[in-house]
N, C-alpha and C. Protein backbone atom coordinates (compact mmCIF):
# COMPACT_ATOMS: atom_id res chain seq x y z
N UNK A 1 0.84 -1.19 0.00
CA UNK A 1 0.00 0.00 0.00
C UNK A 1 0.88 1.24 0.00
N UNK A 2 0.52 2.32 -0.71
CA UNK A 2 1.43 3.47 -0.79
C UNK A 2 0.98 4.29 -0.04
N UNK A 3 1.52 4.95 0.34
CA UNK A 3 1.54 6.41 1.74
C UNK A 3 0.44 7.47 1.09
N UNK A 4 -0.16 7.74 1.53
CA UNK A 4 -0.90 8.72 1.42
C UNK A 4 -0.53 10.27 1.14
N UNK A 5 0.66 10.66 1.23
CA UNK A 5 1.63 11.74 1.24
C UNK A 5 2.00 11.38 -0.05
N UNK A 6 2.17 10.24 -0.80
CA UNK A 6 3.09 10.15 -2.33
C UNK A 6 2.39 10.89 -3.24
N UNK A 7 3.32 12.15 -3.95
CA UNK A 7 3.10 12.66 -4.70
C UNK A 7 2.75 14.36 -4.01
N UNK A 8 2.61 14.41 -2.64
CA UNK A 8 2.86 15.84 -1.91
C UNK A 8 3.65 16.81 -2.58
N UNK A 9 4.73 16.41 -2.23
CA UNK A 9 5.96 17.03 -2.74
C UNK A 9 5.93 17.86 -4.05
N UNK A 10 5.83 16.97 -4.67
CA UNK A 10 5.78 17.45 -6.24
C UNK A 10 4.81 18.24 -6.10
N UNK A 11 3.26 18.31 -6.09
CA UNK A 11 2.78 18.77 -5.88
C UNK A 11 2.78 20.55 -5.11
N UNK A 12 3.39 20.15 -3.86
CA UNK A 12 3.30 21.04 -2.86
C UNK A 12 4.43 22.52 -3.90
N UNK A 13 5.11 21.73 -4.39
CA UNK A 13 6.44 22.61 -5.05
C UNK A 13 6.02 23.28 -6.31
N UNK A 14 5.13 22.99 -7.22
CA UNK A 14 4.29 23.71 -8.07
C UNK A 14 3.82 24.16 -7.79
N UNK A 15 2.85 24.29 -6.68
CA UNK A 15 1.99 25.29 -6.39
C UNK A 15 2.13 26.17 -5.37
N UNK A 16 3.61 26.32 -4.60
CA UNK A 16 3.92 26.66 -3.66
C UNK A 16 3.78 28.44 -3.51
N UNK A 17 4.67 28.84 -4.21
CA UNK A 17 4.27 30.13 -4.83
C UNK A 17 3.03 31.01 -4.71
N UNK A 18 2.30 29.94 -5.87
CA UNK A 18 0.61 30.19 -5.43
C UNK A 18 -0.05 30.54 -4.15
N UNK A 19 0.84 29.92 -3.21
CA UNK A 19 0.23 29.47 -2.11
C UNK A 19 0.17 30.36 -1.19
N UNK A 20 1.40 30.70 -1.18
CA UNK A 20 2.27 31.74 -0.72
C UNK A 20 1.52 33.19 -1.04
N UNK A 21 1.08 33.35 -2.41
CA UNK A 21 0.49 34.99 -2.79
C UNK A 21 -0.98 34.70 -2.78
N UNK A 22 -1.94 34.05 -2.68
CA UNK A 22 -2.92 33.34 -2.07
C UNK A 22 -3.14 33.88 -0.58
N UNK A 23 -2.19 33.38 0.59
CA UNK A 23 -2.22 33.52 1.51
C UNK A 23 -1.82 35.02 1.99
N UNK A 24 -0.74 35.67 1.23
CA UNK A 24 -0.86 36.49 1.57
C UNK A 24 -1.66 38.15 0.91
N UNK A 25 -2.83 37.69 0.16
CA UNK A 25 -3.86 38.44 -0.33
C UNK A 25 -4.62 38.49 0.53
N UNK A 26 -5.11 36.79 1.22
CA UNK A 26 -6.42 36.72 2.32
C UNK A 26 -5.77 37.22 3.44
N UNK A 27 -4.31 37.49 3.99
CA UNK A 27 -4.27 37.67 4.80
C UNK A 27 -4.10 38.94 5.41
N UNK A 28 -4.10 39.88 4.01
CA UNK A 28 -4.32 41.14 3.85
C UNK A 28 -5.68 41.68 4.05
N UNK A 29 -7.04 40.90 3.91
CA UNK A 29 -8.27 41.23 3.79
C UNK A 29 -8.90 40.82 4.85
N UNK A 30 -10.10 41.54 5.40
CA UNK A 30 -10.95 41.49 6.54
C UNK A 30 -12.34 41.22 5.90
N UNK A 31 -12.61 40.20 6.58
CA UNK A 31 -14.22 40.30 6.53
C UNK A 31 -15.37 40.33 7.93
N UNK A 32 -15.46 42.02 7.97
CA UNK A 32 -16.03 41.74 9.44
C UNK A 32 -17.26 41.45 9.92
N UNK A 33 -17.75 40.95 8.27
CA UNK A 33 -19.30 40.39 8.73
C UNK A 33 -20.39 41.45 9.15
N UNK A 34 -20.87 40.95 10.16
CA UNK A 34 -22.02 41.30 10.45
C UNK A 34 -21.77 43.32 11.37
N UNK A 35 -20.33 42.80 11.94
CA UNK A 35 -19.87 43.97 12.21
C UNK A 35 -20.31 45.29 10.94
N UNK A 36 -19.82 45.27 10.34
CA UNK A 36 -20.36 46.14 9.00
C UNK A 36 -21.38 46.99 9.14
N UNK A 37 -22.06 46.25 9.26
CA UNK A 37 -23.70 47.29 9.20
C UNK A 37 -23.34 47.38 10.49
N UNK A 38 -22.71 47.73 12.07
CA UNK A 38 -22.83 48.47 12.80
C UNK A 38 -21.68 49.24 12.73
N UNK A 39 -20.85 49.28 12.34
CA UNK A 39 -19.42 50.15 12.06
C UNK A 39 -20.05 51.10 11.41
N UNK A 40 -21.17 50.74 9.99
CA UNK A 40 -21.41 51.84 9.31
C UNK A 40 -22.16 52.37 9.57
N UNK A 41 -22.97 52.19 10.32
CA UNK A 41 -24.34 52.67 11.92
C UNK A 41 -23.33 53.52 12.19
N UNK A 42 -22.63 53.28 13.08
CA UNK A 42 -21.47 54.25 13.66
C UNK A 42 -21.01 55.54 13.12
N UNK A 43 -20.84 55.16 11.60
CA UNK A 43 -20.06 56.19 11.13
C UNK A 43 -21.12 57.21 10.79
N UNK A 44 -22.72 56.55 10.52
CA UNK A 44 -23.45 57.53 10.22
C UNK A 44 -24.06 58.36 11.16
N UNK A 45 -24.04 57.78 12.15
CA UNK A 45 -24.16 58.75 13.52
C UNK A 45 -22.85 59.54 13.90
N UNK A 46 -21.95 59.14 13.83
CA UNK A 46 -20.91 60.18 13.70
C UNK A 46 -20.92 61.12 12.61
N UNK A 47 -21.55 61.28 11.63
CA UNK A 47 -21.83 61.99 10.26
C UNK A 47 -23.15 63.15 11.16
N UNK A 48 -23.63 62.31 11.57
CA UNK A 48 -25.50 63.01 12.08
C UNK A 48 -24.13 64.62 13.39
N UNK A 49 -23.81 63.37 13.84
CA UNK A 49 -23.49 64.05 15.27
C UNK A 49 -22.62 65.88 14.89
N UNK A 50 -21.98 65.38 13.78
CA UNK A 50 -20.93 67.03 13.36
C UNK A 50 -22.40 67.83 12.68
N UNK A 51 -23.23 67.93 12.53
CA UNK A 51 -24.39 68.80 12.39
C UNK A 51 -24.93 68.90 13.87
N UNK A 52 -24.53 68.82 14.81
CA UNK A 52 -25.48 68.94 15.96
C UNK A 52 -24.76 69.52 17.25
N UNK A 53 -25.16 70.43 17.59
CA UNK A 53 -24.11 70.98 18.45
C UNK A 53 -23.59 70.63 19.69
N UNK A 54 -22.52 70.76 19.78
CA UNK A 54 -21.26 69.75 20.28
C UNK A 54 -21.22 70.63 22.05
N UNK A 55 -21.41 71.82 21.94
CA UNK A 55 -21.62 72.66 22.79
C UNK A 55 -21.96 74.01 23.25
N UNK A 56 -22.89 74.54 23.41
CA UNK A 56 -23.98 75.93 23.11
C UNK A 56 -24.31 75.91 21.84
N UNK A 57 -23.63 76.65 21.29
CA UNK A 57 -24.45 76.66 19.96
C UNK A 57 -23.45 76.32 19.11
N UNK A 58 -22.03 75.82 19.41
CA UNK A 58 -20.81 75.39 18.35
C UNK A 58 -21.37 74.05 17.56
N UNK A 59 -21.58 73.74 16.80
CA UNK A 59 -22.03 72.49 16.20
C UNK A 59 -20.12 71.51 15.76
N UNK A 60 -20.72 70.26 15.33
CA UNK A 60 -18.97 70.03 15.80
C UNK A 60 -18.14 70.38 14.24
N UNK A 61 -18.98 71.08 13.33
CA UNK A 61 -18.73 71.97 12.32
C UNK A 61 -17.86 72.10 12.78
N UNK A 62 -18.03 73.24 13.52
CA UNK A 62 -17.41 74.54 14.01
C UNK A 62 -16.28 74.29 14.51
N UNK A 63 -16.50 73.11 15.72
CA UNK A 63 -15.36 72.50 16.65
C UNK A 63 -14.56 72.24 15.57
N UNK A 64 -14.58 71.96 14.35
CA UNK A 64 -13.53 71.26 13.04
C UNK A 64 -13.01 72.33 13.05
N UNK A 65 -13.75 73.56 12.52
CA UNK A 65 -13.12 74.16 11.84
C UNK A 65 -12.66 75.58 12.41
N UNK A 66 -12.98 75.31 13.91
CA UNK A 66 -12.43 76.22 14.82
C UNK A 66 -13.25 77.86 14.35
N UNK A 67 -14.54 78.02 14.17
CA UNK A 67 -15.37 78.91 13.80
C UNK A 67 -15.02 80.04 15.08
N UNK A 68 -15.89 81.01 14.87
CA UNK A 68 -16.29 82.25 15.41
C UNK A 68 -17.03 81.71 16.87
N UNK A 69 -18.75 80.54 15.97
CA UNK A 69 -18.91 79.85 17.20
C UNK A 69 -18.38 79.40 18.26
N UNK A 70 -17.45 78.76 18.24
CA UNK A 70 -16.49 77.57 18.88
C UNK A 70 -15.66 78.43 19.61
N UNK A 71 -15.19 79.50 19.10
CA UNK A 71 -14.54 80.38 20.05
C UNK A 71 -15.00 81.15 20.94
N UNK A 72 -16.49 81.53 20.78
CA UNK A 72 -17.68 82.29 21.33
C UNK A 72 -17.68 81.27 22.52
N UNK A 73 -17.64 79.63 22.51
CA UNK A 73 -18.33 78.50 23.45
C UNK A 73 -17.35 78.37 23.96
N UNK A 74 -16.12 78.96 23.89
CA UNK A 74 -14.77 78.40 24.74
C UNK A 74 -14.25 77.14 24.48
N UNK A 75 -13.85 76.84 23.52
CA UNK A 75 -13.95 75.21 22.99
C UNK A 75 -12.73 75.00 23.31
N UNK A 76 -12.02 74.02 23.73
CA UNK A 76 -10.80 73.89 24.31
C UNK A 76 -10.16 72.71 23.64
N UNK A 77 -8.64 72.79 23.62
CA UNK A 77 -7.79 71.73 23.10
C UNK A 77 -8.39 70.62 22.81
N UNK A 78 -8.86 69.62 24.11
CA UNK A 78 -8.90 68.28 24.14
C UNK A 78 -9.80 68.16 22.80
N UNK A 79 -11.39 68.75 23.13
CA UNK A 79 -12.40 68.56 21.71
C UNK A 79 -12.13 69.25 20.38
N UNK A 80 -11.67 69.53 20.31
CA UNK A 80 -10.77 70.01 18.81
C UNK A 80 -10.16 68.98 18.25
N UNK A 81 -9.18 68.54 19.07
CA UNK A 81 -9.09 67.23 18.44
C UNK A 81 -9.58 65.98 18.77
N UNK A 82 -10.16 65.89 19.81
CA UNK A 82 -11.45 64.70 19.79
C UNK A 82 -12.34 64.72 18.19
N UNK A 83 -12.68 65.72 18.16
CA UNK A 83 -13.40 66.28 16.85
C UNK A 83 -12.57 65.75 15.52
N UNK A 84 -11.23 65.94 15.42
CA UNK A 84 -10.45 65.48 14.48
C UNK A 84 -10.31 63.82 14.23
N UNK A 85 -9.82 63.77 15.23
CA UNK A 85 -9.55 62.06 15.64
C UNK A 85 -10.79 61.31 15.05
N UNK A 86 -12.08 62.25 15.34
CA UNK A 86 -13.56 61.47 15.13
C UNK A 86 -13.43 61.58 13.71
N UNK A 87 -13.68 62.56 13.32
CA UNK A 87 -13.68 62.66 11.33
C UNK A 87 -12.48 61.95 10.83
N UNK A 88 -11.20 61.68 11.11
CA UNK A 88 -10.48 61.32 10.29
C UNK A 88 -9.91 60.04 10.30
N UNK A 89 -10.45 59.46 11.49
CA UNK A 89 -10.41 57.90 11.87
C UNK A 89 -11.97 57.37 11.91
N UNK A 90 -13.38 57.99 12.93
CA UNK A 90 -14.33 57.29 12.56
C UNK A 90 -14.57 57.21 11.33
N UNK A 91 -14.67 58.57 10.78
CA UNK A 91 -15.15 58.18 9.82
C UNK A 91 -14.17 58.08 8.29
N UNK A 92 -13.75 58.54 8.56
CA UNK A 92 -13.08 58.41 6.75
C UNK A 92 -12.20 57.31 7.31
N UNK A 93 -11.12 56.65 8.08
CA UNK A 93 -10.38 55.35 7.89
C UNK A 93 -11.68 54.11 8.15
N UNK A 94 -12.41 54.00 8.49
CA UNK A 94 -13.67 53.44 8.71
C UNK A 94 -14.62 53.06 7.57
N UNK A 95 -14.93 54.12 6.59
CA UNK A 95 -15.00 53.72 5.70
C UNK A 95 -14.31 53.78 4.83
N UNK A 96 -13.13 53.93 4.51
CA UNK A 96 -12.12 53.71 3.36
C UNK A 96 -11.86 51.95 4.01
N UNK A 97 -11.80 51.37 5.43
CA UNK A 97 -12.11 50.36 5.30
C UNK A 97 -12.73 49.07 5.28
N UNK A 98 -13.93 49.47 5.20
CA UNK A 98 -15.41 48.83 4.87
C UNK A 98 -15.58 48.72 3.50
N UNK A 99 -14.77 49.93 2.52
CA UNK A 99 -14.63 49.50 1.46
C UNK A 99 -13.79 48.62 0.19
N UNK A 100 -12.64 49.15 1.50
CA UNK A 100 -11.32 48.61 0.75
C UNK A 100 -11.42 46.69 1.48
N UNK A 101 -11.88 46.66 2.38
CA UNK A 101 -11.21 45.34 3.01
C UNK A 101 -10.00 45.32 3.65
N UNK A 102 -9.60 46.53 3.24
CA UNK A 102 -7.32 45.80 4.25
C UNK A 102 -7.74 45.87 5.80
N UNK A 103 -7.08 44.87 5.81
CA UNK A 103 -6.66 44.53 7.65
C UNK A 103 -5.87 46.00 7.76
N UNK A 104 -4.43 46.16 7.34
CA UNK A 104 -3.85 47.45 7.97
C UNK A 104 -4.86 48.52 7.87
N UNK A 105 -5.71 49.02 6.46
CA UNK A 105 -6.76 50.00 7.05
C UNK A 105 -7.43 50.07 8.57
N UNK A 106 -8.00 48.98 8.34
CA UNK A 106 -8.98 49.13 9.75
C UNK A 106 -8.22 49.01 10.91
N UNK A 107 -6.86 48.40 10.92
CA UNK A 107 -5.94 48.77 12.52
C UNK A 107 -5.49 50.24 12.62
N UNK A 108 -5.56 50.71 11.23
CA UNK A 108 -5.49 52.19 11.11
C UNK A 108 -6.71 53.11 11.90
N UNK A 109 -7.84 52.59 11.51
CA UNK A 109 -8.91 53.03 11.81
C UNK A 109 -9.01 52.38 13.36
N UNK A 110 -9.29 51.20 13.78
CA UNK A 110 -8.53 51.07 15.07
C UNK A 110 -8.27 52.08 15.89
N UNK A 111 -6.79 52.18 16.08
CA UNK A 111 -5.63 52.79 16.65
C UNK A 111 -6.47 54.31 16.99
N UNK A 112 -6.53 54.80 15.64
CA UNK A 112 -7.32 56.29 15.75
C UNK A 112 -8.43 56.38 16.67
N UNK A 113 -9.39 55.75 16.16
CA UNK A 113 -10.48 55.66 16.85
C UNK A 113 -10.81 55.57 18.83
N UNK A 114 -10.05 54.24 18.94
CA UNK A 114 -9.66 53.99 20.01
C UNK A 114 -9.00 55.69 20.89
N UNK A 115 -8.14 56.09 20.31
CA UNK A 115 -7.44 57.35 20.69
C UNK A 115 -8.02 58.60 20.73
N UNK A 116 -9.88 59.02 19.72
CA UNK A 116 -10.47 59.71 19.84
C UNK A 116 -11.31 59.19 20.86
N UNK A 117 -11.68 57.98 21.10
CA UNK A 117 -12.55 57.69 22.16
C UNK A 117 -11.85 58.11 23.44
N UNK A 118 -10.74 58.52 23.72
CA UNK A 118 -10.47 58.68 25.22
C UNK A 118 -10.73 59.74 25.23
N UNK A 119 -10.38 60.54 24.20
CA UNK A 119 -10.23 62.21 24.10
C UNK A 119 -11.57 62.61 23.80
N UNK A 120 -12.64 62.01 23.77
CA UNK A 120 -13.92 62.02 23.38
C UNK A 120 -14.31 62.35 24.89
N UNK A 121 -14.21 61.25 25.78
CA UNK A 121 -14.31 61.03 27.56
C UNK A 121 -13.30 62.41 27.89
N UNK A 122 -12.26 62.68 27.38
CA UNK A 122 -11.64 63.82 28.30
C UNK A 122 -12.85 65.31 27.72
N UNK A 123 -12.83 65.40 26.45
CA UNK A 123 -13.47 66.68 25.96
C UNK A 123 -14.71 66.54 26.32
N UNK A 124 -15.81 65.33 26.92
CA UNK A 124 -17.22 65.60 27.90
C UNK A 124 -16.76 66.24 28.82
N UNK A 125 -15.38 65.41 29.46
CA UNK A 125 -15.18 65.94 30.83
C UNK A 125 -14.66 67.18 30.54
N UNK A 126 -14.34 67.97 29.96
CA UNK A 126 -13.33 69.40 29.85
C UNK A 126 -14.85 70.23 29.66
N UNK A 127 -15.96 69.74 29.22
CA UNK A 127 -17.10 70.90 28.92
C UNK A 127 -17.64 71.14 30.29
N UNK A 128 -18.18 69.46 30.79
CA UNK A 128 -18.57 69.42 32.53
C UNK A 128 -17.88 70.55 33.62
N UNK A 129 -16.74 70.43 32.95
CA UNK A 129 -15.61 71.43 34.23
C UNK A 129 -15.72 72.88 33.82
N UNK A 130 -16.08 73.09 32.76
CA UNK A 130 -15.80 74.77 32.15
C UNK A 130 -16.44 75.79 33.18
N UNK A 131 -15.70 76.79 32.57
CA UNK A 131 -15.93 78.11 33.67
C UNK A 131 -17.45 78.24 33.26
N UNK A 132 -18.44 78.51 34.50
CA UNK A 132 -19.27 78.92 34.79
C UNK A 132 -20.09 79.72 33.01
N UNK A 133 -19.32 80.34 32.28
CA UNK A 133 -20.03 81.39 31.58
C UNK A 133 -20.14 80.73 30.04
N UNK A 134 -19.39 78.77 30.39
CA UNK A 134 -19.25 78.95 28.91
C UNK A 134 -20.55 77.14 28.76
N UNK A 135 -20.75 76.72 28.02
CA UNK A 135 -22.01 75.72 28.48
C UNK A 135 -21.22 74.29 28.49
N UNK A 136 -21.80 73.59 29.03
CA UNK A 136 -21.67 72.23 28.68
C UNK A 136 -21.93 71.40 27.65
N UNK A 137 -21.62 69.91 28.07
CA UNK A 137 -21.37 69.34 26.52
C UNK A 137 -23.26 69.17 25.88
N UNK A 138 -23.10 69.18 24.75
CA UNK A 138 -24.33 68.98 23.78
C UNK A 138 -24.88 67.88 23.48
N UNK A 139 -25.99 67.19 23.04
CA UNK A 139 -26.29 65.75 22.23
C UNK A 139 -24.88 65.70 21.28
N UNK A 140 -25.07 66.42 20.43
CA UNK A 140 -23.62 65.93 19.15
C UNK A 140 -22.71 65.62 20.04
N UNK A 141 -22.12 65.78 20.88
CA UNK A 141 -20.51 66.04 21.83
C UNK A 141 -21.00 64.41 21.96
N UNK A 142 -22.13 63.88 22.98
CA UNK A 142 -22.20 63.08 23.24
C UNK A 142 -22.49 61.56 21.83
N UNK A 143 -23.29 62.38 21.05
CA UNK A 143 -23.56 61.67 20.05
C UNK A 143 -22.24 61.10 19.24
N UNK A 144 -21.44 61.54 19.13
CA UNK A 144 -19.84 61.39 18.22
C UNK A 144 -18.79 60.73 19.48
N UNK A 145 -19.10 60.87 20.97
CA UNK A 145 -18.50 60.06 21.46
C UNK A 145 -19.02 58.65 21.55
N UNK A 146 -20.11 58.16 21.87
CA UNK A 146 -20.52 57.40 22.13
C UNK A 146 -20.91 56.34 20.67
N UNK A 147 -20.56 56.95 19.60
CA UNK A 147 -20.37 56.45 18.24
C UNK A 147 -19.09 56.06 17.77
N UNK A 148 -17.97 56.95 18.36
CA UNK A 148 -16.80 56.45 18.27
C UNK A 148 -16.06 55.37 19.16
N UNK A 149 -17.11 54.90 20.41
CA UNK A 149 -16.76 53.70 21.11
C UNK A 149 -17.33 52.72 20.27
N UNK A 150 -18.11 52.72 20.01
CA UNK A 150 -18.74 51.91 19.29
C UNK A 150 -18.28 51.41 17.94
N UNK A 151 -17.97 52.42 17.23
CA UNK A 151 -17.08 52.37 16.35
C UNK A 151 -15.63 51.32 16.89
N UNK A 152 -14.66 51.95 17.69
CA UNK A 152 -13.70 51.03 18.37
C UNK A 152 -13.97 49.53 18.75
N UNK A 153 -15.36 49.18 19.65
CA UNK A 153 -15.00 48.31 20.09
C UNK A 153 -15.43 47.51 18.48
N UNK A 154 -16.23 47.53 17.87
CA UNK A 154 -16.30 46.55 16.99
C UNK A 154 -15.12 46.48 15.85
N UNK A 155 -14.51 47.48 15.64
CA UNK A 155 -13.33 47.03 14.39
C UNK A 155 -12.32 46.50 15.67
N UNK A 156 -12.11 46.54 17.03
CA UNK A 156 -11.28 45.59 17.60
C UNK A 156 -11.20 43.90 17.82
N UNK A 157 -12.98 44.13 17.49
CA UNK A 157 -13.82 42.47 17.15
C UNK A 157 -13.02 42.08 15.80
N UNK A 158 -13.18 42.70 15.20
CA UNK A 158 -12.85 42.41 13.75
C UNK A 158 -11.61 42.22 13.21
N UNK A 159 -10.56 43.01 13.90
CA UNK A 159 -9.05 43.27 13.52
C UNK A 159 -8.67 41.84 14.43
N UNK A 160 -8.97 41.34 15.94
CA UNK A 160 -8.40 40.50 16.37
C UNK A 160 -8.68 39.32 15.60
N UNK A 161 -10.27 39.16 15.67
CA UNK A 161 -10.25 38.01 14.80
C UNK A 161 -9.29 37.58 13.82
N UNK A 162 -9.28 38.85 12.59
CA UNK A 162 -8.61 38.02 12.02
C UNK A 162 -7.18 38.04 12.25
N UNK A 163 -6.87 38.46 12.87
CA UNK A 163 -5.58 38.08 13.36
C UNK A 163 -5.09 36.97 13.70
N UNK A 164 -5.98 36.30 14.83
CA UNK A 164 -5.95 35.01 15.17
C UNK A 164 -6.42 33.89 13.71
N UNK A 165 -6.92 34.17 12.81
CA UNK A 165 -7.17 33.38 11.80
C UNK A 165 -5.68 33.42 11.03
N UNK A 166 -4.78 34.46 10.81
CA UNK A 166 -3.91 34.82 9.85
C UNK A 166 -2.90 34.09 10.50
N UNK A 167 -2.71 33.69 12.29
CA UNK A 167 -1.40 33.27 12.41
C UNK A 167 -1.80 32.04 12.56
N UNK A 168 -3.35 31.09 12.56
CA UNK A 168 -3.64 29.60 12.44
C UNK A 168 -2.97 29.70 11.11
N UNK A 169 -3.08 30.41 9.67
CA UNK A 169 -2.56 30.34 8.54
C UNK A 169 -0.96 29.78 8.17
N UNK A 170 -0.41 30.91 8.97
CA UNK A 170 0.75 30.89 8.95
C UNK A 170 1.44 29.78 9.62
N UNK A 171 0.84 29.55 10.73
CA UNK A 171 1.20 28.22 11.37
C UNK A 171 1.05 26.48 10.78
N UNK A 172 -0.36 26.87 10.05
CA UNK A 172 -0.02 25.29 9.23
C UNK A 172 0.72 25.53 7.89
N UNK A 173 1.10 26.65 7.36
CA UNK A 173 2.10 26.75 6.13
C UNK A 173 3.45 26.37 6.67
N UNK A 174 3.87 26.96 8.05
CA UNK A 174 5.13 26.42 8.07
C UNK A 174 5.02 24.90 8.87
N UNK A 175 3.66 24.78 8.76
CA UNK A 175 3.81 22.68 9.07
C UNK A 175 4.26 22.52 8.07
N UNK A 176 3.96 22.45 7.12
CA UNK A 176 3.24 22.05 5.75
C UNK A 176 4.90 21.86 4.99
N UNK A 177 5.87 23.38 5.17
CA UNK A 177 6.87 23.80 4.79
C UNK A 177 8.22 22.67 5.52
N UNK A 178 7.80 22.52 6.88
CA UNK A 178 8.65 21.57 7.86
C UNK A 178 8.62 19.89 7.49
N UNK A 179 7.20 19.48 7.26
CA UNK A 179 6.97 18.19 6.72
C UNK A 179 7.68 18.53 4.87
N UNK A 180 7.74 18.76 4.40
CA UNK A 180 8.35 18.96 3.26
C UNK A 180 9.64 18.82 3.37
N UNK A 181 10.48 19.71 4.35
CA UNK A 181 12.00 19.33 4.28
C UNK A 181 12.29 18.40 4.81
N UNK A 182 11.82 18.08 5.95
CA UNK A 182 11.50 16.57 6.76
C UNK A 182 11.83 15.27 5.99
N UNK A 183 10.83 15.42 4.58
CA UNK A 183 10.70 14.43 3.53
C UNK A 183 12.22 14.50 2.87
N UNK A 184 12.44 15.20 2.20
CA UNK A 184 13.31 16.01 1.14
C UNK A 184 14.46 15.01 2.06
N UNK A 185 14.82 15.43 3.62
CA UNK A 185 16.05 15.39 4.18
C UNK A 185 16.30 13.73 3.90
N UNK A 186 15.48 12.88 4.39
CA UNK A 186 15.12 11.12 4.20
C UNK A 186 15.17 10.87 2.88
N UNK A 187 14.39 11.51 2.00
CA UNK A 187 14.61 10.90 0.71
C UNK A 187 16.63 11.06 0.33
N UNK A 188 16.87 12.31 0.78
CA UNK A 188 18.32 12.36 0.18
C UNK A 188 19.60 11.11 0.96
N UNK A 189 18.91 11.58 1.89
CA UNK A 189 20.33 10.46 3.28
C UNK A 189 19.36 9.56 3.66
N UNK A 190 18.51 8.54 3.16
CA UNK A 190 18.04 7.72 3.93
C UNK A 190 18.43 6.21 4.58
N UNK A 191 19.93 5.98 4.49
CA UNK A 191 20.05 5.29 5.92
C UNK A 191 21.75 5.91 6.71
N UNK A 192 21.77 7.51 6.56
CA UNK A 192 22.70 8.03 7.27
C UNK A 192 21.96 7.94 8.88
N UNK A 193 22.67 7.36 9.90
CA UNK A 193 21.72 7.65 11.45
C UNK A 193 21.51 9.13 11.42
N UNK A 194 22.98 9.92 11.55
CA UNK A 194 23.08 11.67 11.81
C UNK A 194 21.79 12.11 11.26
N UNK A 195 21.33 11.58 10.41
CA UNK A 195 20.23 12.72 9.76
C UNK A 195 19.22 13.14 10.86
N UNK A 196 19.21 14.81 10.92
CA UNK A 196 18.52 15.50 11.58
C UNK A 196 17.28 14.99 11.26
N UNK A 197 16.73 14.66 10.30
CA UNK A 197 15.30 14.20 10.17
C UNK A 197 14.47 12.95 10.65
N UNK A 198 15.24 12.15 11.44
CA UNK A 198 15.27 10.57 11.58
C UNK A 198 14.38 11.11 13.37
């Protein structure tokens, strides 16, 4: 009876290549499923939220673009760029990767996100504390934070996953790669004892 492995080799060595740019296409691409339609929930409430004012009457327009408003409301460091962090990670790396598929997009979008969400929690808290004459935070303020957690925690669903899928990948390629030289080493020296492969 012949081995079940006869003819691997050959095999494995033609198409190896393949295998190789194969793996590393899928392992470039995300599919976050069902995540999707709430990431893009997310982003559209983060879209709603910069029309809605962020604090007195600054809408988070304004907070962008550092208006007349925004200076009128006392708008301070932290939400300025909470405000930034939100537009240029919720939403535009967010959907550039919902559309594109790359894994590095969305750890892009990730990273950001994650980093406007704290500064999201510091700029509620920086409106809560303001001097007496200037107002507190708004629905939008709250609306764009609480969209950009949301936003975070699910592309962190999504980025780990496949992470953990990409290094099961990588891990049975270099089985796959080890049983191959394994073979290779026996077929060449097969009755040297020394052989590392024995």
């Amino acid at each position: 009876m012949q081995p079940m492995t006869e003819g691997f080799d050959e095999y494995f060595d033609e198409y190896k290549d393949d295998l190789e740019v194969a793996e590393r296409r899928v392992a470039g691409e995300i599919d976050p499923g069902a995540r999707a339609l709430v990431i893009a929930i997310g982003v559209f409430a983060l879209l709603v939220a910069f029309v809605l004012p962020f604090t007195g009457s600054a809408r988070g327009l304004d907070v962008i673009i550092y208006s007349e408003a925004a200076i009128r409301e006392g708008v301070t460091l932290p939400l300025r760029v909470f405000a930034w962090l939100a537009l240029v990670f919720g939403i535009g790396f967010s959907m550039l990767a919902l559309l594109t598929r790359r894994w590095v997009v969305a750890w892009v979008a990730l990273a950001g996100s994650t980093v406007a969400a704290f500064l999201g929690m510091l700029g509620v808290w920086s409106r809560q504390t303001a001097p007496e004459q200037y107002p507190g935070p708004h629905i939008g303020l709250i609306l764009a934070w609480v969209a950009v957690a949301v936003v975070t925690f699910h592309w962190a669903r999504a980025v780990w996953s496949r992470t953990s899928v990409q290094l099961a990948a990588e891990e049975r390629r270099r089985q796959a790669i080890a049983q191959q030289q394994t073979r290779k080493l026996l077929d060449e020296f097969p009755d040297d004892p020394d052989n590392p492969a024995r």
